[in-house]
Protein backbone atom coordinates (compact mmCIF):
# COMPACT_ATOMS: atom_id res chain seq x y z
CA UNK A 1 101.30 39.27 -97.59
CA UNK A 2 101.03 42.83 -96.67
CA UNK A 3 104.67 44.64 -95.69
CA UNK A 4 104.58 46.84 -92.68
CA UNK A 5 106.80 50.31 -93.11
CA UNK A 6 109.77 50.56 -90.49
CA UNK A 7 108.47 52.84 -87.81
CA UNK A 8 111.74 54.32 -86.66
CA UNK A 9 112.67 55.81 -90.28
CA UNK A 10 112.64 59.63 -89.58
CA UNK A 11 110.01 59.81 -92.70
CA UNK A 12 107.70 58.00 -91.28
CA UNK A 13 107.90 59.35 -87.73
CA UNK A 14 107.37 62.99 -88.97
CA UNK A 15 104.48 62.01 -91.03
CA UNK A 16 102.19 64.05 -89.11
CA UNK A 17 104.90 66.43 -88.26
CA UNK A 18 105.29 70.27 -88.95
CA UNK A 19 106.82 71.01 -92.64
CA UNK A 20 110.24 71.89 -91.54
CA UNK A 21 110.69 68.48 -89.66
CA UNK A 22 109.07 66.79 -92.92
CA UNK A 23 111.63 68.50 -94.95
CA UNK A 24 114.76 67.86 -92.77
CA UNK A 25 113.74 63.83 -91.74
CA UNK A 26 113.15 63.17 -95.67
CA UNK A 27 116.60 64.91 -96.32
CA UNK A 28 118.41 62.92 -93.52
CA UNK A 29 117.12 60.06 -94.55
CA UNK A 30 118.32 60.34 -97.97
CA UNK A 31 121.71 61.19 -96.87
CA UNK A 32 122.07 58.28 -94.55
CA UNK A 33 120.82 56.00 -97.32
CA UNK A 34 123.44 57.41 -99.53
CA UNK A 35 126.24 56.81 -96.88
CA UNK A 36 124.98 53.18 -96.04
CA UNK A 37 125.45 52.53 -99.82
CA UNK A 38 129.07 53.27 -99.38
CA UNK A 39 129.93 52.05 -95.92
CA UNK A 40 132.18 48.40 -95.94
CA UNK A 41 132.95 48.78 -99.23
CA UNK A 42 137.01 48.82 -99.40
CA UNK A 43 138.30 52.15 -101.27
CA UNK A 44 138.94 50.61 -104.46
CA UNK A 45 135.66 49.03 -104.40
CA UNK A 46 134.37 52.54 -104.23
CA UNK A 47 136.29 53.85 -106.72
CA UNK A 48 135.37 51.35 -109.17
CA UNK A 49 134.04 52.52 -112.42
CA UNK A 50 131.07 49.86 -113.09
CA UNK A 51 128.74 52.12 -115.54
CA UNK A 52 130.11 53.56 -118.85
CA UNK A 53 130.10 57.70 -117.39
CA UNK A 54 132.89 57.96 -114.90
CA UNK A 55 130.07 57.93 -111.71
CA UNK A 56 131.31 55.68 -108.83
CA UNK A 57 130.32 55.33 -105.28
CA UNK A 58 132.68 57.45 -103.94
CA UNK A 59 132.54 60.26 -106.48
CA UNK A 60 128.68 60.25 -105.69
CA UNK A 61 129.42 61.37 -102.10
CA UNK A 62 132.44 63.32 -103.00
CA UNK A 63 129.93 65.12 -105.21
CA UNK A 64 127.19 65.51 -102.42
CA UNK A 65 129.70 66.58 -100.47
CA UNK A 66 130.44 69.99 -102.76
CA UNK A 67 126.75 70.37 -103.47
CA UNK A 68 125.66 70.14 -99.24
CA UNK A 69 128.60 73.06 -99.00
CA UNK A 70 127.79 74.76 -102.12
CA UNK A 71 123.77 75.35 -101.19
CA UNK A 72 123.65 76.09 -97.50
CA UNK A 73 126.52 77.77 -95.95
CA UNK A 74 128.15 79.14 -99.75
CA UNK A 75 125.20 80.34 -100.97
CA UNK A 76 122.73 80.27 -97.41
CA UNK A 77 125.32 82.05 -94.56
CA UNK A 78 128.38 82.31 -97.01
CA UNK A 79 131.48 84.14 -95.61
CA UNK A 80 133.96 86.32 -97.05
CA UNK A 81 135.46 84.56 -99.77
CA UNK A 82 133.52 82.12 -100.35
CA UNK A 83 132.46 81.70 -104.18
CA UNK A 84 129.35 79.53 -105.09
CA UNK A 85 130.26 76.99 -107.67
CA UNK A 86 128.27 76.91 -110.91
CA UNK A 87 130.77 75.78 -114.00
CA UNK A 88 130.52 72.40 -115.91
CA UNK A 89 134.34 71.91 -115.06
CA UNK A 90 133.67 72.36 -111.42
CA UNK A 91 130.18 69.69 -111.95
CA UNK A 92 132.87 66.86 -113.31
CA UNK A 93 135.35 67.90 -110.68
CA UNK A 94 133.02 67.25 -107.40
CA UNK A 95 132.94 63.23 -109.11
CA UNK A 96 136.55 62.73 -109.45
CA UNK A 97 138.29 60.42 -107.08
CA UNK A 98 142.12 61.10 -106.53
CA UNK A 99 144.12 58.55 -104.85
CA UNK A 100 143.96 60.73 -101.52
CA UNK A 101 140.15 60.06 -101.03
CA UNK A 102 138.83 57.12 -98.94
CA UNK A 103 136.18 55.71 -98.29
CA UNK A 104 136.64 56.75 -94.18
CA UNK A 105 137.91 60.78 -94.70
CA UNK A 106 134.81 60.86 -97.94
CA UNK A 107 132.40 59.58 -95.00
CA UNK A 108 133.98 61.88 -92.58
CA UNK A 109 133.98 64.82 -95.14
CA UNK A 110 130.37 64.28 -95.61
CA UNK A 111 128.80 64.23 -92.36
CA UNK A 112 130.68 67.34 -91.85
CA UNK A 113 129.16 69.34 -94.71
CA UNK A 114 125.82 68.06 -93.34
CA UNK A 115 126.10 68.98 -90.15
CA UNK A 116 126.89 72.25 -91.35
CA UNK A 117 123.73 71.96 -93.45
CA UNK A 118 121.68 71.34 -90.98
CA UNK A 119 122.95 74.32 -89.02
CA UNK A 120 122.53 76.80 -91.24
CA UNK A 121 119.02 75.66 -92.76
CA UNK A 122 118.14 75.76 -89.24
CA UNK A 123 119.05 78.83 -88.33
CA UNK A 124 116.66 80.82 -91.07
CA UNK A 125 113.16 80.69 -91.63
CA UNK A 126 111.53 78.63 -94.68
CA UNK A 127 110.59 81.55 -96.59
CA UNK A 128 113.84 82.85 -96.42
CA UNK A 129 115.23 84.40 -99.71
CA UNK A 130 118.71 85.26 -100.94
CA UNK A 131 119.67 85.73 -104.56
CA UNK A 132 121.58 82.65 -106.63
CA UNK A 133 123.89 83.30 -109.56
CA UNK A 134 121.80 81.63 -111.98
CA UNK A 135 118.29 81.05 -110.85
CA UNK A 136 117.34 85.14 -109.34
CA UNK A 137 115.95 83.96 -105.97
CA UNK A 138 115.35 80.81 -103.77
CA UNK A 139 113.76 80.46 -100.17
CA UNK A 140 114.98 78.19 -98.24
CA UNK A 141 112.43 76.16 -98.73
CA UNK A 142 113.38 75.64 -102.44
CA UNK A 143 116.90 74.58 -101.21
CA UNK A 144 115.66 71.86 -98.80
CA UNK A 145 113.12 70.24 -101.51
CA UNK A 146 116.28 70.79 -104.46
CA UNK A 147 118.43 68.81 -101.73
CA UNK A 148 115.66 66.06 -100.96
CA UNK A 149 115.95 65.25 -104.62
CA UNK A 150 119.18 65.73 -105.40
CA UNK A 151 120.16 63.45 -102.75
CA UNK A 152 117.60 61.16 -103.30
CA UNK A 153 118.45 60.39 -107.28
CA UNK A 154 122.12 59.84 -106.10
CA UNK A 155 121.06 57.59 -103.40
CA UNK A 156 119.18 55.88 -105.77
CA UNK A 157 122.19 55.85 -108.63
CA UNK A 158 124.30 54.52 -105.35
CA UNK A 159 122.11 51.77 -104.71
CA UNK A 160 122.26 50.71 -108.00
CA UNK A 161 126.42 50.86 -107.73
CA UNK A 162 126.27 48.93 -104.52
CA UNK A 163 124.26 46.46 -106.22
CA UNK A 164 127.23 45.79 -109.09
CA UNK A 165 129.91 46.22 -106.69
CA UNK A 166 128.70 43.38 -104.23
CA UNK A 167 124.61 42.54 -104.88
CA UNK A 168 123.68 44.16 -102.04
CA UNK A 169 120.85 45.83 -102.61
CA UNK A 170 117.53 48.16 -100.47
CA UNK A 171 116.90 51.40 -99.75
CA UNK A 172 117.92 50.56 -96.21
């Protein structure tokens, strides 16, 4: 039985699109699949530690949260004081839930930094360069591609979550 692919999904619209809007509908589309994964889920059901690392659904988009702020406006259009965030304690603090976080103000907090993202990727040219604190240069370029798979192995580490919490499973 052959599958057909959804025609709506932003990938598969830009297929024959320019490589900005390649870039930014495969982004998008991870990012909404990460935010379906945690949507209806109460928030101790999101907070729930099911693997043996301390990774849980809502620590995943806390995370993505930091790292959407962290690449394009901190280290793409930063302002004074902002600092980029490189350290290993700052890595394990962008997963850790605190009894303030919900599911609705992580959601919220989320689609805020991407916005943002969006913005500010928009606003500069691919080949854009500025220097990072560890790696000399990146374009951004680099930073959209880095984000496409960053997001996309949470996604895919949220689908798997999702799939313990309640069986629900799919991409979409």
């Amino acid at each position: 039985m052959e599958q057909t692919i959804d025609p709506t999904l932003g990938p598969v619209l830009a297929r024959t699109a320019d490589e900005r809007a390649v870039l930014d509908s495969f982004l998008d589309f991870h990012r909404a699949v990460l935010l379906r994964k945690l949507r209806g889920l109460s928030d101790a059901d999101a907070s729930r530690r099911l693997v043996p690392s301390a990774t849980t659904l809502a620590g995943l988009v806390k995370h993505l949260t930091l790292v959407e702020r962290n690449w394009f406006p901190t280290l793409l259009a930063p302002e004074p004081g902002d600092v980029y965030l490189t350290s290993d304690e700052d890595a394990v603090a962008s997963f850790t839930v605190g009894e303030q976080d919900t599911v609705a103000g992580l959601i919220e907090a989320y689609e805020g930094a991407c916005a943002r993202s969006r913005a500010v990727a928009a606003s500069l040219d691919l080949d854009h360069v500025v220097p990072h604190p560890q790696l000399g240069e990146v374009s951004v370029r680099w930073v959209l591609v880095h984000m496409i798979e960053e997001t996309a192995r949470h996604a895919g580490h949220a689908d798997i979550l999702r799939e313990l919490t309640d069986g629900e499973s799919g991409a979409v």
